[in-house]
C-alpha atoms as a PDB file:
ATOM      1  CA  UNK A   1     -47.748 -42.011 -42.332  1.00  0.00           C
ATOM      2  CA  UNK A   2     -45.819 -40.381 -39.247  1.00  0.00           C
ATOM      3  CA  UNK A   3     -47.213 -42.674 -37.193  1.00  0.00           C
ATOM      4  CA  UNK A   4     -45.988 -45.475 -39.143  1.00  0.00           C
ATOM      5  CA  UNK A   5     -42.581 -44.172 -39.448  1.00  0.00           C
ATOM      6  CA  UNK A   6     -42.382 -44.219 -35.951  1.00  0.00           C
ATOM      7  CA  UNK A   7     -43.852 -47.518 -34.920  1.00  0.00           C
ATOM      8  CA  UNK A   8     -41.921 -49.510 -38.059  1.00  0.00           C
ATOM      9  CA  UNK A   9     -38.207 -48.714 -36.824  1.00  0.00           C
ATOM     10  CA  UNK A  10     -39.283 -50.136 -33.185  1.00  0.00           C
ATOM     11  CA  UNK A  11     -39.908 -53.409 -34.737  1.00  0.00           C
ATOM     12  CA  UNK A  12     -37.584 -55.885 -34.155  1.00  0.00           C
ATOM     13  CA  UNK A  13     -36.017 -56.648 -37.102  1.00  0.00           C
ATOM     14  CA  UNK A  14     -36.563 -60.278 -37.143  1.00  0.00           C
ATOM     15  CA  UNK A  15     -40.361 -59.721 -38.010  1.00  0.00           C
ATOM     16  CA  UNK A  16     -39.430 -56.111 -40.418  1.00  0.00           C
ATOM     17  CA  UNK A  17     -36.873 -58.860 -42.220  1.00  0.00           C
ATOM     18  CA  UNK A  18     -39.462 -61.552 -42.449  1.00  0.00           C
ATOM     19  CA  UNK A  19     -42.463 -58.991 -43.288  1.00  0.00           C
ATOM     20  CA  UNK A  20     -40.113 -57.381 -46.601  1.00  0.00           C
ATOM     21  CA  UNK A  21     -38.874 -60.430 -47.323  1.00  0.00           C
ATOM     22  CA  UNK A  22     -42.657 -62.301 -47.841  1.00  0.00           C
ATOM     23  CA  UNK A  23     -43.803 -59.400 -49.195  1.00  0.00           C
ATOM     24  CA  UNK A  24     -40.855 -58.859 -51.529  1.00  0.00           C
ATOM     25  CA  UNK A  25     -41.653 -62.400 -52.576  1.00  0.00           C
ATOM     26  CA  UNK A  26     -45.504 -62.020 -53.056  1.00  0.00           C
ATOM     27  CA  UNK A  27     -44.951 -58.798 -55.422  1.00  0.00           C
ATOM     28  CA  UNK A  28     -43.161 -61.452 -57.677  1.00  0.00           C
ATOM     29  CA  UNK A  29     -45.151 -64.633 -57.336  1.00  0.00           C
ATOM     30  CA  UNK A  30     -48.790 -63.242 -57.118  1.00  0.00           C
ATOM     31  CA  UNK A  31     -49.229 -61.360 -60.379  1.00  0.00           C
ATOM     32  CA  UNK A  32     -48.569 -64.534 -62.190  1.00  0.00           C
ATOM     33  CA  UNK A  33     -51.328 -66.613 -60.506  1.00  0.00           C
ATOM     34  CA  UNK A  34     -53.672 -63.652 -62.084  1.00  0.00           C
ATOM     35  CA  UNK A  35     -51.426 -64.180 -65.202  1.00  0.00           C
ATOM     36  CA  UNK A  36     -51.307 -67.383 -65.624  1.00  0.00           C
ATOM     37  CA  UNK A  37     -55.144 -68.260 -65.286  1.00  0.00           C
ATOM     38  CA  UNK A  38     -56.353 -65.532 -67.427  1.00  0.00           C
ATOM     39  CA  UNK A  39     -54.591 -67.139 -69.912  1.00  0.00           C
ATOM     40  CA  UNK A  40     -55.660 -70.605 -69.632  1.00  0.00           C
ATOM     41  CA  UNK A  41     -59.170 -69.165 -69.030  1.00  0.00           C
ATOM     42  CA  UNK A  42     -59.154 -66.635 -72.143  1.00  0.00           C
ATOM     43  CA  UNK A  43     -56.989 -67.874 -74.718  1.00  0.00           C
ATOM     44  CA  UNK A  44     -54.769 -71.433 -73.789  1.00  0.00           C
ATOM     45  CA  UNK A  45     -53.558 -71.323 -77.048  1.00  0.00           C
ATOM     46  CA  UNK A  46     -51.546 -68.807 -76.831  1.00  0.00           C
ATOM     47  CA  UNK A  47     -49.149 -68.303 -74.292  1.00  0.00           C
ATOM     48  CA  UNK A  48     -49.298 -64.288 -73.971  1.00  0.00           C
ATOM     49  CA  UNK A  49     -48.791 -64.320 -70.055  1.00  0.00           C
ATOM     50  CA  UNK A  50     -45.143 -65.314 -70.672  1.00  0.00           C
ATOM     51  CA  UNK A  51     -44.249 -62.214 -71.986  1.00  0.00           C
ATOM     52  CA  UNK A  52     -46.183 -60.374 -69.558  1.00  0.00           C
ATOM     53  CA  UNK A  53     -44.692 -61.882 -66.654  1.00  0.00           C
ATOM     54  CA  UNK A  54     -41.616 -61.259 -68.343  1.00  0.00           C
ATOM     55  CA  UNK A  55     -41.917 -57.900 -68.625  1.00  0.00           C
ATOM     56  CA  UNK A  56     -43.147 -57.609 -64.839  1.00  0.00           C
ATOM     57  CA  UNK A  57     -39.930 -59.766 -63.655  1.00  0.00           C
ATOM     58  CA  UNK A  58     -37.668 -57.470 -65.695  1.00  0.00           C
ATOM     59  CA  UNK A  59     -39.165 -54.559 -63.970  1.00  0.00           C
ATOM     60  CA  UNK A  60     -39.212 -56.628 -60.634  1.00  0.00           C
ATOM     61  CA  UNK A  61     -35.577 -57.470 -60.611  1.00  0.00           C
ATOM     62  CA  UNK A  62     -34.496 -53.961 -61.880  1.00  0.00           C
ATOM     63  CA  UNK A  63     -35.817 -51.883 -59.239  1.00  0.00           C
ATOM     64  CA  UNK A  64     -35.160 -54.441 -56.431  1.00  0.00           C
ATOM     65  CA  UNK A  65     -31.183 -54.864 -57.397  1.00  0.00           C
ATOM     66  CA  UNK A  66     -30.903 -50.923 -57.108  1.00  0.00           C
ATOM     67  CA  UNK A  67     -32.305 -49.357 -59.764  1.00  0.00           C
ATOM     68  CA  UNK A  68     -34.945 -46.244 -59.995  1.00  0.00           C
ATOM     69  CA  UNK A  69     -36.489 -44.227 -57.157  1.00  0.00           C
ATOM     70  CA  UNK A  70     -36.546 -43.292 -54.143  1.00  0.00           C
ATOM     71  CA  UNK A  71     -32.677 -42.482 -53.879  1.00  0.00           C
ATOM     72  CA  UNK A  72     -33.173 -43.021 -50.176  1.00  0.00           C
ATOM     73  CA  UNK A  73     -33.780 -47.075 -50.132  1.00  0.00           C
ATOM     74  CA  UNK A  74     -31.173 -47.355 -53.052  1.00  0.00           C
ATOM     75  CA  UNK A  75     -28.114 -48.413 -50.780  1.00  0.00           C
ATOM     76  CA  UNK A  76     -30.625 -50.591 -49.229  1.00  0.00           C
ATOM     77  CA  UNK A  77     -31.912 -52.566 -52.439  1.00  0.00           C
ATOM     78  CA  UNK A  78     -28.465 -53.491 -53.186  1.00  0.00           C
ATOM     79  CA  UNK A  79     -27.236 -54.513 -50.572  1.00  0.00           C
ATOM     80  CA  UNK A  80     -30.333 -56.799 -50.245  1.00  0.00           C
ATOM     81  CA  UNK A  81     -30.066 -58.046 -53.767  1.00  0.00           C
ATOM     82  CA  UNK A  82     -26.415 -59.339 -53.244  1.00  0.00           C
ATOM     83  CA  UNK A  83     -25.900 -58.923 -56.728  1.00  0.00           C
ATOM     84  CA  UNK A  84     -22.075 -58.468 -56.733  1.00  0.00           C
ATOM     85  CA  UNK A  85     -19.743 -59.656 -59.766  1.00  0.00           C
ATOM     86  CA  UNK A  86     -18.326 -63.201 -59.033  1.00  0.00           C
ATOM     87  CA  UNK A  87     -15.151 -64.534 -60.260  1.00  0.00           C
ATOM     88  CA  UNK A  88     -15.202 -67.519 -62.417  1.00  0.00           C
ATOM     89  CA  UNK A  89     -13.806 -69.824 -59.129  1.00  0.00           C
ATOM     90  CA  UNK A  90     -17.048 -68.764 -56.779  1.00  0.00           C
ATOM     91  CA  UNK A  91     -19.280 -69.494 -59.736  1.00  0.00           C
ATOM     92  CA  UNK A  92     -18.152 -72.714 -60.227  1.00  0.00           C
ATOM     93  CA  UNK A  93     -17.915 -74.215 -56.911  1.00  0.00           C
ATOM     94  CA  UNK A  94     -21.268 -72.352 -56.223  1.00  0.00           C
ATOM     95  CA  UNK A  95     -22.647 -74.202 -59.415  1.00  0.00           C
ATOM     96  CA  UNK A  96     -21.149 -77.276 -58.051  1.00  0.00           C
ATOM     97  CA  UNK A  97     -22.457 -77.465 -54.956  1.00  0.00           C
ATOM     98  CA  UNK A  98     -25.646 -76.486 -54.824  1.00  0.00           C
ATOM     99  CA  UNK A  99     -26.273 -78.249 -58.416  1.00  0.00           C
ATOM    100  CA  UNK A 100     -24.680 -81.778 -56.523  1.00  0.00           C
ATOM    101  CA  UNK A 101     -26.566 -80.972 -53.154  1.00  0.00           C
ATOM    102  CA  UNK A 102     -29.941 -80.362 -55.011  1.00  0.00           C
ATOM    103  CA  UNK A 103     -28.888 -83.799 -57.130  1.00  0.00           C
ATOM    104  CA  UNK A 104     -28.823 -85.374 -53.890  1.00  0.00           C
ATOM    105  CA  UNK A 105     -32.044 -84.504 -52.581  1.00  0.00           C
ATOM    106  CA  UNK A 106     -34.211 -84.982 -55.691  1.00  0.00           C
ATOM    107  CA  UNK A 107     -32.556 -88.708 -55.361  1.00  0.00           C
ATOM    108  CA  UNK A 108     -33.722 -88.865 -51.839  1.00  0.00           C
ATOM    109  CA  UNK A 109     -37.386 -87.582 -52.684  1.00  0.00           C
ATOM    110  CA  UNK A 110     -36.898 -90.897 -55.307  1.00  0.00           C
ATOM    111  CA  UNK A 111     -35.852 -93.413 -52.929  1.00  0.00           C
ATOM    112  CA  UNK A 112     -38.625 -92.242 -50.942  1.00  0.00           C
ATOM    113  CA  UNK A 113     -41.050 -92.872 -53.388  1.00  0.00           C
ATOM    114  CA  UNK A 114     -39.769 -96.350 -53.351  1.00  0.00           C
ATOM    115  CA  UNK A 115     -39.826 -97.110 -49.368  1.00  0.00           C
ATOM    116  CA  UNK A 116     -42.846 -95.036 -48.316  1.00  0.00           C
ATOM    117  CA  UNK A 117     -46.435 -94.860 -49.571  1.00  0.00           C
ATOM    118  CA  UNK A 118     -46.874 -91.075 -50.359  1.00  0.00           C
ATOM    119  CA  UNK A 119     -49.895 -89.883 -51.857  1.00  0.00           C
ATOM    120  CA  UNK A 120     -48.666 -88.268 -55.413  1.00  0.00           C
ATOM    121  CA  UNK A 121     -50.548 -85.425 -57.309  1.00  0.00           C
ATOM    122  CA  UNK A 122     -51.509 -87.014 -60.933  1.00  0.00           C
ATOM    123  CA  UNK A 123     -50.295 -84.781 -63.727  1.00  0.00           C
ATOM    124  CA  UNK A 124     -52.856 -82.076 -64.525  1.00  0.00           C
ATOM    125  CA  UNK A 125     -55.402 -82.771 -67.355  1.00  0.00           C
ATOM    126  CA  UNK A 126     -54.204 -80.414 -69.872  1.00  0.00           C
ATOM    127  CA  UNK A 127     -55.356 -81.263 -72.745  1.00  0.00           C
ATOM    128  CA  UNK A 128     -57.198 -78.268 -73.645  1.00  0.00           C
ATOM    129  CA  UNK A 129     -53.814 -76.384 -73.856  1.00  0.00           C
ATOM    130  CA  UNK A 130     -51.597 -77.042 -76.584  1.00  0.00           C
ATOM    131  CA  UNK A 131     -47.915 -78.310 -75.847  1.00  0.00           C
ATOM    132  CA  UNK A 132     -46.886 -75.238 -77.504  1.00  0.00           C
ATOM    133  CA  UNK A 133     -48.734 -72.887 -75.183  1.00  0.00           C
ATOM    134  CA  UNK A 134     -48.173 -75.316 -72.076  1.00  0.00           C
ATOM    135  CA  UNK A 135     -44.425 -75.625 -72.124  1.00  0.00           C
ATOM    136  CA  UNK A 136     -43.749 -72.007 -72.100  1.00  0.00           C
ATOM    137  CA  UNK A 137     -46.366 -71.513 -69.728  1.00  0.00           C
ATOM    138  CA  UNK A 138     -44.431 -74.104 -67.380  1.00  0.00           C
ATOM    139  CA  UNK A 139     -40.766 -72.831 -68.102  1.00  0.00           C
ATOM    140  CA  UNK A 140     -42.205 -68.769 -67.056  1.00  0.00           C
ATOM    141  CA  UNK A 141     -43.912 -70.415 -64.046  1.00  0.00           C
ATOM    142  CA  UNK A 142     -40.911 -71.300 -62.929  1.00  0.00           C
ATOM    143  CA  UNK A 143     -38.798 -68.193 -63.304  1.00  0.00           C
ATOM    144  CA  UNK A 144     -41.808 -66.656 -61.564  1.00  0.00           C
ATOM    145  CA  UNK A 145     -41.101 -68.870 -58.537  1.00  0.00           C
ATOM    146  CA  UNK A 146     -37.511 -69.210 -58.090  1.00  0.00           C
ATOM    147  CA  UNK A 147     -36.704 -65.814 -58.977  1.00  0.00           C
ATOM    148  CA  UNK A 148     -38.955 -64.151 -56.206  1.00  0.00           C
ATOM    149  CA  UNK A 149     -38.203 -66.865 -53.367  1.00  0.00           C
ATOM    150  CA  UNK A 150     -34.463 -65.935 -53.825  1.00  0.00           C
ATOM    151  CA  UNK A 151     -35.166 -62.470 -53.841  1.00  0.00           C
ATOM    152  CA  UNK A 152     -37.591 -62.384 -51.216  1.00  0.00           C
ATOM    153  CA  UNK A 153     -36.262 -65.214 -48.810  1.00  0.00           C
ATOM    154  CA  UNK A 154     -32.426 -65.312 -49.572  1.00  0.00           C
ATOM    155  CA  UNK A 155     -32.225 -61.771 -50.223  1.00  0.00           C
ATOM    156  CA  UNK A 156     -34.310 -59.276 -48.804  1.00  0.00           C
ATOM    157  CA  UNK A 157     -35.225 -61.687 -45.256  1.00  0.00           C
ATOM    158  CA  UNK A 158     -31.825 -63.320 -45.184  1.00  0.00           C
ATOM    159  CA  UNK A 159     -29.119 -60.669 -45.643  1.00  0.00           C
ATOM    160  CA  UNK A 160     -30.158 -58.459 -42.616  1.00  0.00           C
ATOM    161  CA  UNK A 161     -30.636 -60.961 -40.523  1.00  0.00           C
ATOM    162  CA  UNK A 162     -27.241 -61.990 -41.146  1.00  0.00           C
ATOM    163  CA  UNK A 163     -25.182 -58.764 -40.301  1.00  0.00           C
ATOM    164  CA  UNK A 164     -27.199 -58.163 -37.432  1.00  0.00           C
ATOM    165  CA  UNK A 165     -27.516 -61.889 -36.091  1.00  0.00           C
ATOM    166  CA  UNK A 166     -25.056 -65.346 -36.811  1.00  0.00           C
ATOM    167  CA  UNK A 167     -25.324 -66.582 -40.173  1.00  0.00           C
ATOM    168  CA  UNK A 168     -26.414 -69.675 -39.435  1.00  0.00           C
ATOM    169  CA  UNK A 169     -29.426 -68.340 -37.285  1.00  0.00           C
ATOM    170  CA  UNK A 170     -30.187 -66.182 -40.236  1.00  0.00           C
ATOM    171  CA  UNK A 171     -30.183 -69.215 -42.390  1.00  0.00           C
ATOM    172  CA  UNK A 172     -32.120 -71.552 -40.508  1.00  0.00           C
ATOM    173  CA  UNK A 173     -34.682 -68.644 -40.002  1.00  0.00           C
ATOM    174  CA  UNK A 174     -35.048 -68.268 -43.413  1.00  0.00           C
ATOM    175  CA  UNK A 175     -35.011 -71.381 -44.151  1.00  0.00           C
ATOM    176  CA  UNK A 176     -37.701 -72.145 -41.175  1.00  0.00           C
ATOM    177  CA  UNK A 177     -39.987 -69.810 -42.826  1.00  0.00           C
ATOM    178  CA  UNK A 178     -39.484 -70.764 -46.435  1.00  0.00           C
ATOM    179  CA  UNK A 179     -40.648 -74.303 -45.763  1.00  0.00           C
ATOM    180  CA  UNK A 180     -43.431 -73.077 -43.801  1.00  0.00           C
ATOM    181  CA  UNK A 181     -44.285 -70.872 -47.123  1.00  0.00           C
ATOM    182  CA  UNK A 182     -44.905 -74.601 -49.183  1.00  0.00           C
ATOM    183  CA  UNK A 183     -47.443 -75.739 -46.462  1.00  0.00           C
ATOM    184  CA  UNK A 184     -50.380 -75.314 -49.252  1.00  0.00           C
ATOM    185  CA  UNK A 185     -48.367 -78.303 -51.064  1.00  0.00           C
ATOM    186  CA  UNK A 186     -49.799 -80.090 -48.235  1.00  0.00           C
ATOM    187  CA  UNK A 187     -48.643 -82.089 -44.945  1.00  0.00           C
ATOM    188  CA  UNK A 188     -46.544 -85.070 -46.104  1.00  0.00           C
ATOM    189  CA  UNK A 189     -42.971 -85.908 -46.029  1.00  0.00           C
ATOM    190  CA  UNK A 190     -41.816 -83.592 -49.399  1.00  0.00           C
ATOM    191  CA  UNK A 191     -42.303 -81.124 -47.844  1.00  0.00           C
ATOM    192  CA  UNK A 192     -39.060 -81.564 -45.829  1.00  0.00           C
ATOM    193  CA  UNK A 193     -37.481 -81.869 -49.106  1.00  0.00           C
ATOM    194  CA  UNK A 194     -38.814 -78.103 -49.303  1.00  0.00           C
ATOM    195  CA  UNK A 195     -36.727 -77.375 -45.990  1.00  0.00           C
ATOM    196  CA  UNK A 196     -33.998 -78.884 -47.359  1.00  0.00           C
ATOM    197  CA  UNK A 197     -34.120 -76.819 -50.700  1.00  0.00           C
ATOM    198  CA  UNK A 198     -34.536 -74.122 -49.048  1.00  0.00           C
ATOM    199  CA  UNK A 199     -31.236 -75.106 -46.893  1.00  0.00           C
ATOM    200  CA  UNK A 200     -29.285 -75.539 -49.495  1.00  0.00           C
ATOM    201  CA  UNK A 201     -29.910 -72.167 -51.500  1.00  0.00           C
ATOM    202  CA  UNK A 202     -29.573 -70.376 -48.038  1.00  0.00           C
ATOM    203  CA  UNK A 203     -26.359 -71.653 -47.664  1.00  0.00           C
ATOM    204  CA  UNK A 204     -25.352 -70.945 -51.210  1.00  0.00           C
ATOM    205  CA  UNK A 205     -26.768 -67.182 -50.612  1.00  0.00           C
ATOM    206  CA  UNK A 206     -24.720 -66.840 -47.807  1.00  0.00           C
ATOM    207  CA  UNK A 207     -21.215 -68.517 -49.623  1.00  0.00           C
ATOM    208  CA  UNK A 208     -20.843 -66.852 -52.617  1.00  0.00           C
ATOM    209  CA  UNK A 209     -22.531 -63.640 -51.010  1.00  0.00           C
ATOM    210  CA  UNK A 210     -25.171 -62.781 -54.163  1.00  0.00           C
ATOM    211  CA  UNK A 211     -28.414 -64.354 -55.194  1.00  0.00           C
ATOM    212  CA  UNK A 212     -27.205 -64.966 -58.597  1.00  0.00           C
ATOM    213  CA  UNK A 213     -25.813 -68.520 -58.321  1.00  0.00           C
ATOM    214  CA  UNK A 214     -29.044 -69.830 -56.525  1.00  0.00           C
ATOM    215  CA  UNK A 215     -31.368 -68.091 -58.831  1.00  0.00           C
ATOM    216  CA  UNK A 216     -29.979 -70.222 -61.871  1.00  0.00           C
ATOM    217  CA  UNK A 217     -30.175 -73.325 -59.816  1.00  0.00           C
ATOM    218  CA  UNK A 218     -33.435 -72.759 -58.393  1.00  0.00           C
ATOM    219  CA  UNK A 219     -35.094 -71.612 -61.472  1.00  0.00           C
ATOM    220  CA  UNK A 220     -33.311 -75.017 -63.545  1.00  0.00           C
ATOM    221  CA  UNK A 221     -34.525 -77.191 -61.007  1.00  0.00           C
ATOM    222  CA  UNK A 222     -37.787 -75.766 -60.573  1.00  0.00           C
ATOM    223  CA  UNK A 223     -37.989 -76.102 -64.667  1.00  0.00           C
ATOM    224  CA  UNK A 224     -37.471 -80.257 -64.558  1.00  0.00           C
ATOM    225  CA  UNK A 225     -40.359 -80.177 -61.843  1.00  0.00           C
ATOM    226  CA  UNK A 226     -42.993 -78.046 -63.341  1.00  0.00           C
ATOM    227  CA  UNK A 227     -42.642 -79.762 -66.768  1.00  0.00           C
ATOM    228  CA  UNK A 228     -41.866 -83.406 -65.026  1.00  0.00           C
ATOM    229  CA  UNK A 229     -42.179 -83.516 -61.764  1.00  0.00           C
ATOM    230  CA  UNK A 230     -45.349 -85.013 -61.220  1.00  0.00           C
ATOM    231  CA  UNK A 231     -45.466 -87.552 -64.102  1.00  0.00           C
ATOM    232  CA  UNK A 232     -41.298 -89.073 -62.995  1.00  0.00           C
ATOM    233  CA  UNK A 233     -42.711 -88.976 -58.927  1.00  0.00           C
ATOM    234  CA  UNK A 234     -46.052 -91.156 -60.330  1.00  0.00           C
ATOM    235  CA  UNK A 235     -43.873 -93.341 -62.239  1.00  0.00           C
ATOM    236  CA  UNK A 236     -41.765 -94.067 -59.002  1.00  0.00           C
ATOM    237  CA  UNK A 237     -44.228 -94.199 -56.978  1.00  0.00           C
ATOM    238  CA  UNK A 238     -46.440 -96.770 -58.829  1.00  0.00           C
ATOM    239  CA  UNK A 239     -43.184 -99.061 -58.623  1.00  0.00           C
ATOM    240  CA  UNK A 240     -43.435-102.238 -55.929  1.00  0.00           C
ATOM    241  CA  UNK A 241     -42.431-100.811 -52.204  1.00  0.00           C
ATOM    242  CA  UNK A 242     -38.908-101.594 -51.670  1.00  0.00           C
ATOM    243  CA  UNK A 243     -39.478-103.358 -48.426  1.00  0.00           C
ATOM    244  CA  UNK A 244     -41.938-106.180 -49.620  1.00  0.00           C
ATOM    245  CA  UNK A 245     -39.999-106.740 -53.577  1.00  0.00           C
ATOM    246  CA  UNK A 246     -35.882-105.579 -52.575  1.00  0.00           C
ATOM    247  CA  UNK A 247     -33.592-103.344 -54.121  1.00  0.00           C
ATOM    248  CA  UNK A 248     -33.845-103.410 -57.717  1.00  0.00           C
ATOM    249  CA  UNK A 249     -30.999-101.679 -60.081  1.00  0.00           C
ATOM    250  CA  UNK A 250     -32.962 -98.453 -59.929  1.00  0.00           C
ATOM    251  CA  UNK A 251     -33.192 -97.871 -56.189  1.00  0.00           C
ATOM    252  CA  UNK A 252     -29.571 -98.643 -56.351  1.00  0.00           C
ATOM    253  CA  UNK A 253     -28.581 -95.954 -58.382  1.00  0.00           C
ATOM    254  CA  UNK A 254     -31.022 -93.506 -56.533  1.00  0.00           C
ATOM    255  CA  UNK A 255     -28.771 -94.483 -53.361  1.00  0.00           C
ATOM    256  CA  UNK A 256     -25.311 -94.601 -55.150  1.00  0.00           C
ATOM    257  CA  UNK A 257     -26.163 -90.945 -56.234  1.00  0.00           C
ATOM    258  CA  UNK A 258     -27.908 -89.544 -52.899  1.00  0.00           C
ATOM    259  CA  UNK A 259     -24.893 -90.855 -51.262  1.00  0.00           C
ATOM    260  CA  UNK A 260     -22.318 -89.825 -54.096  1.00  0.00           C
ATOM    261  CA  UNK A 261     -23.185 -86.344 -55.158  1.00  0.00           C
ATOM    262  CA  UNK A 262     -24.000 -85.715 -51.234  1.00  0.00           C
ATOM    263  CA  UNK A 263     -20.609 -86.142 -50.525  1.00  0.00           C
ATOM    264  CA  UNK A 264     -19.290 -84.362 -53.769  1.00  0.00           C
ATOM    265  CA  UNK A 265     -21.807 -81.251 -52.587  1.00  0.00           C
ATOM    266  CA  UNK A 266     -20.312 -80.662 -49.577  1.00  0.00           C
ATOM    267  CA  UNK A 267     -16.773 -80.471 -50.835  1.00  0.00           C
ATOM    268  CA  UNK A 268     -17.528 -78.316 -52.971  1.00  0.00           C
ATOM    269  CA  UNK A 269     -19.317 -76.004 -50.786  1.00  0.00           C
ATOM    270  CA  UNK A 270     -16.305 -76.163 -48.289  1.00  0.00           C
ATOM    271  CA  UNK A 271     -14.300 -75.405 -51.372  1.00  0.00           C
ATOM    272  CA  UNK A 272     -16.854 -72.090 -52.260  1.00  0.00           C
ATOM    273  CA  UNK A 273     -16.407 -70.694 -48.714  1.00  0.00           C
ATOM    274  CA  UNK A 274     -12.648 -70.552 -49.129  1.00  0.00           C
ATOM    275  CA  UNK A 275     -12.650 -68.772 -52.994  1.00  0.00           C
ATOM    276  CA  UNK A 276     -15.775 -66.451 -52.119  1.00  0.00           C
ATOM    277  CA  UNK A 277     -13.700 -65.318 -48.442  1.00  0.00           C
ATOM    278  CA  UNK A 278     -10.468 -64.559 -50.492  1.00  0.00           C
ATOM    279  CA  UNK A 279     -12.142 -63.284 -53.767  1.00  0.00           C
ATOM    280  CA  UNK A 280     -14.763 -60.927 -51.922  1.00  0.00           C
ATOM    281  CA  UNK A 281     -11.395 -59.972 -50.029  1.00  0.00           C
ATOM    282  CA  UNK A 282      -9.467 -59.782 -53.160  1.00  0.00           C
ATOM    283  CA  UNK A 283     -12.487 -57.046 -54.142  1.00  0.00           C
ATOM    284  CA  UNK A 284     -12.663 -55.141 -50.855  1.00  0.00           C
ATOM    285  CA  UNK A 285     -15.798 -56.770 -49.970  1.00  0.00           C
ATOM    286  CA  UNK A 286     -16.292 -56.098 -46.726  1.00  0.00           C
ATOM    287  CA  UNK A 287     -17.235 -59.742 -44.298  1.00  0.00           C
ATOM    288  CA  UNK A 288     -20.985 -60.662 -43.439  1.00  0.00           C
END
């Protein structure tokens, strides 16, 4: 132990950031996977890994926001949380853009369906698990991704990196290594669409200054694509390639909203930057 208390100081923090942050986010995520396929293993009819995870994600977010011991790494957790009161202004235009901007990319991922031949996972057979047990098995699965990835990446990697380096190093770091994280999705062109997720809630992190905005979002988007994803992307995807049979009314819209809520999104987020700097001001909180 003295040893290590030695050597881990002379790291540079760029790799202790990145090591807490990816282990911060496996402490969430991994007990889950065990979860999660005892259940369907055991008993699929009954979804009792939901409230187990539950109770692990309670205990999860409580300690990591401040709470319990050691009194030493309290400050610390905190501040790496970001879990500061918002005003109703900075929750809005934080819901607003990074709602629009995420919008805007899920669009994107459908108009690429449409102009590029992409190998799409077919919906799991799960027909040995009852819609009962499987919905609320999908819904905790995604609380027990979002919530540790904004934790982890946005929060405990993230928020160091930006006091001691620019912010928009920090972010791209982040976000670098948080698309890197999705490589076992597999090498194709979504998972750019995980780079630019992963953009977009760094950026909202960074805005509003806490983790709370961008967990909602990323848990309510990563909801529609556990319990949908795969059967809406197979449903584009099986559609003619735009190239060889034109624009139909459907890749229309897809375009009208990339483009639309695109451009909405990034009002907004100018909009956030301005309320968070004179609210967190307003508060006595000091700058990033």
């Amino acid at each position: 132990m003295p040893s290590f208390r030695k050597f881990w100081p002379n790291l540079p923090l760029l790799v202790r950031a990145s090591l807490i942050g990816l282990l911060v986010t496996a402490a969430g995520e991994f007990p889950w996977v065990v979860l999660a396929r005892a259940n369907v293993r055991l008993s699929p009819s009954f979804p009792w890994a939901v409230v187990a995870m539950g109770a692990w994600l309670y205990f999860y977010v409580k300690y990591l926001s401040g709470t319990g011991r050691p009194l030493a790494t309290r400050a610390a957790r905190v501040q790496s949380f970001r879990s500061r009161t918002l005003s109703k202004q900075v929750w809005l235009w934080s819901l607003a853009g990074g709602g629009l901007a995420a919008m805007s990319l899920i669009a994107l991922e459908m108009l690429v369906l449409r102009m590029v031949r992409v190998p799409v996972a077919q919906a799991a057979q799960t027909s040995p698990i009852p819609i009962y047990s499987l919905l609320p098995l999908a819904v905790m699965g995604a609380f027990a991704s979002a919530i540790p990835e904004e934790v982890g990446f946005r929060g405990y990697m993230q928020a160091p990196l930006e006091r001691r380096y620019h912010p928009a190093f920090a972010i791209l770091f982040v976000t670098l290594l948080f698309g890197l994280s999705h490589l076992a999705h597999g090498l194709s062109v979504f998972l750019l669409f995980d780079f630019a997720f992963g953009l977009v809630y760094g950026v909202l992190a960074y805005c509003a200054r806490s983790l709370l905005p961008g967990i909602l979002l990323h848990c309510a988007f990563d909801i529609v694509l556990f319990v949908a994803g795969s059967h809406i992307a197979a449903a584009m995807a099986a559609r003619p390639i735009t190239w060889s049979s034109g624009a139909d009314p459907l890749f229309l819209v897809f375009s009208v909203v990339f483009l639309l809520f695109g451009g909405c999104a990034v009002y907004a987020f100018r909009n956030l930057a301005g309320t968070a700097r004179v609210s967190h001001a307003a508060a006595g909180v000091p700058p990033s």
